[in-house]
Protein backbone atom coordinates (compact mmCIF):
# COMPACT_ATOMS: atom_id res chain seq x y z
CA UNK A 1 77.55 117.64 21.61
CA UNK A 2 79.20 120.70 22.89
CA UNK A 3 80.75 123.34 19.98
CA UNK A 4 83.45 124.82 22.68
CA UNK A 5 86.96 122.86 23.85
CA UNK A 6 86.83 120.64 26.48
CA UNK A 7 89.73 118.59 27.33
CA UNK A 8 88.23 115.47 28.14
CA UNK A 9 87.70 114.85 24.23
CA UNK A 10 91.29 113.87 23.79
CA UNK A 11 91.02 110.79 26.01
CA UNK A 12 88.16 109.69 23.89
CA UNK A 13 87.63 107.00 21.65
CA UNK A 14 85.58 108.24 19.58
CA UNK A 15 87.54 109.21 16.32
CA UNK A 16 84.79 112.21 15.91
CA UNK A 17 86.08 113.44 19.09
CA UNK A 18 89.28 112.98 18.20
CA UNK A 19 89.01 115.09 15.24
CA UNK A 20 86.39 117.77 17.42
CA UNK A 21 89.34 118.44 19.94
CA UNK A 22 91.84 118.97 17.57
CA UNK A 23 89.66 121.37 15.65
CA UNK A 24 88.72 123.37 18.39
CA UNK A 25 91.83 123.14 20.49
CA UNK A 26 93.40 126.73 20.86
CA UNK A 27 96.24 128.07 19.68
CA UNK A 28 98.79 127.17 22.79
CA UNK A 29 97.34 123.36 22.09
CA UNK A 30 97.62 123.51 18.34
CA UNK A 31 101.12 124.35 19.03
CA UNK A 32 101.88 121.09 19.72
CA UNK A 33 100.46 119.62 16.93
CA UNK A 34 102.55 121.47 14.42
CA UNK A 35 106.21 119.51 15.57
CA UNK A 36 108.22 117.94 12.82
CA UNK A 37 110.68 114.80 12.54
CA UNK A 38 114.54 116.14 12.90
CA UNK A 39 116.84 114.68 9.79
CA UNK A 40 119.45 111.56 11.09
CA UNK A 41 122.40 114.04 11.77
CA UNK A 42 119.81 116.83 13.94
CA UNK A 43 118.93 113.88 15.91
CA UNK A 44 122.59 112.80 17.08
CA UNK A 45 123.51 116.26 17.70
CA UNK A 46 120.61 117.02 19.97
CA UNK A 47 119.60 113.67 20.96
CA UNK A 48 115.91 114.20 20.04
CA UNK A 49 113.88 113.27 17.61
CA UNK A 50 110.84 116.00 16.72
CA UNK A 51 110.72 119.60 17.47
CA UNK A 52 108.27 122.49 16.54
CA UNK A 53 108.55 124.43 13.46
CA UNK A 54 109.18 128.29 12.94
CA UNK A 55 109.96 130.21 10.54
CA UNK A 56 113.24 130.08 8.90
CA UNK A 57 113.78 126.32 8.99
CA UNK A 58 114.81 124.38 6.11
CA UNK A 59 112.92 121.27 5.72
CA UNK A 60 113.21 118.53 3.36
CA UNK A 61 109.39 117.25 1.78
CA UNK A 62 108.88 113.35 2.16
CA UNK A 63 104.99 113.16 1.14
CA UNK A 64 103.09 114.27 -1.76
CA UNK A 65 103.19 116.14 -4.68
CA UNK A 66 106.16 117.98 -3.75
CA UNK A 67 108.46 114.70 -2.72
CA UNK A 68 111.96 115.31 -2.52
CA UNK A 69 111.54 119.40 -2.61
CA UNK A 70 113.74 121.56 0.13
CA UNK A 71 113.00 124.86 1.08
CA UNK A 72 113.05 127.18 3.87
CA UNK A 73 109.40 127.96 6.17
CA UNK A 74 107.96 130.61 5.32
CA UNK A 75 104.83 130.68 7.33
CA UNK A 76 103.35 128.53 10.00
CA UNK A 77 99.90 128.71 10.12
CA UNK A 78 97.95 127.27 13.15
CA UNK A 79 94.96 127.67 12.62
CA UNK A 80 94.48 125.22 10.49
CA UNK A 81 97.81 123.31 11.20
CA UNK A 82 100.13 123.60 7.52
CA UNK A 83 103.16 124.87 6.96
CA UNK A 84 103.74 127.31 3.88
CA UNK A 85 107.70 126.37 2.56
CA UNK A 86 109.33 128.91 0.19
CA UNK A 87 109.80 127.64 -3.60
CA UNK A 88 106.60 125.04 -2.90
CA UNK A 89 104.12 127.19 -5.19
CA UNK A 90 101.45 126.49 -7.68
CA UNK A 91 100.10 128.35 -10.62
CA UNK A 92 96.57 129.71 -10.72
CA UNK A 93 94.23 129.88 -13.55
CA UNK A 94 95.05 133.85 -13.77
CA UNK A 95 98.87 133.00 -13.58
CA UNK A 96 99.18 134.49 -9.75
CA UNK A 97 101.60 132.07 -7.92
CA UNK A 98 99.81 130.68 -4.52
CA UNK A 99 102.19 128.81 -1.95
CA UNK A 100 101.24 125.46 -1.32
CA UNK A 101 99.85 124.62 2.34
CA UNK A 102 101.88 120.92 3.40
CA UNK A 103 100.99 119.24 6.52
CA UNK A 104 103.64 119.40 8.60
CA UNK A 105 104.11 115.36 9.51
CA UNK A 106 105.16 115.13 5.69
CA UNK A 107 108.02 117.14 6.47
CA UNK A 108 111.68 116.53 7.87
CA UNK A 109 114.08 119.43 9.27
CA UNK A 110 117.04 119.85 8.01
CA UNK A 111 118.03 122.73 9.75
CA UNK A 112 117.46 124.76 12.07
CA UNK A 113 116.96 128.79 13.31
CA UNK A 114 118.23 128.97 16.78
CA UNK A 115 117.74 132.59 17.20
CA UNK A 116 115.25 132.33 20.06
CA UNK A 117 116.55 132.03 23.53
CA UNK A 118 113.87 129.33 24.65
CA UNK A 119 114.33 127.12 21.64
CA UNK A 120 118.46 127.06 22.54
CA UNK A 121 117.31 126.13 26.17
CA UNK A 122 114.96 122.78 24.98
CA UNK A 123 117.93 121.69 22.95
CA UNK A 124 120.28 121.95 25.90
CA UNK A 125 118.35 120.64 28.19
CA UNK A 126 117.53 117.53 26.16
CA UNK A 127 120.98 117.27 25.32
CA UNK A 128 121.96 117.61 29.28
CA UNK A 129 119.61 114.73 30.10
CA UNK A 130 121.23 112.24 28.11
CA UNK A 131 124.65 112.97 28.93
């Protein structure tokens, strides 16, 4: 099979293909991939229900070891598709603290940064449509 990206792989079936195209995607595709689940209120104010995280949100942890923890993003990495949440740290061996990587599907925002111009134009816009 072929190492670089080819765009046909998401239509597959395959689950190995699946997983190859995701992998390999670039950056403006792995994007995508790193959108989060708005909290109940979010959701009636903006009338939609997942949006892309960046740095400064506050999210709420639903999964794992960390259930239940809030915090605010500290780093979005997407490479390999985690976000990094302030406060969500464990302790090495040598005592150095090492943030936590968390999947971003196991996370919910609670709030959110609208500093950036094009975020404040998908929230209107959503919000337009519906009206």
């Amino acid at each position: 099979m072929k190492k670089d990206f080819v765009s046909t792989w998401k239509r597959s079936v395959k689950k190995s293909k699946q997983r190859k195209y995701r992998f390999n995607s670039p950056l403006h595709i792995k994007q995508k991939f790193v959108h989060s689940q708005l909290s109940k209120d979010l959701r009636k104010k903006y009338n939609k229900r997942s949006l892309g995280l960046r740095k400064g949100d506050k999210v709420k942890i639903e999964v794992g070891d960390f259930k239940g923890k809030e915090g605010k993003v500290e780093r979005v990495d997407l490479k390999k598709t985690f976000v990094y949440i302030n406060g969500i740290e464990r302790t090495k061996k040598d005592g150095s603290k090492v943030f936590c990587p968390i999947h971003p599907s196991n996370v919910i925002i609670l709030d959110l940064v609208l500093d950036d111009k094009k975020r404040q134009k998908i929230l209107e816009r959503k919000n337009a449509s519906k009206k």
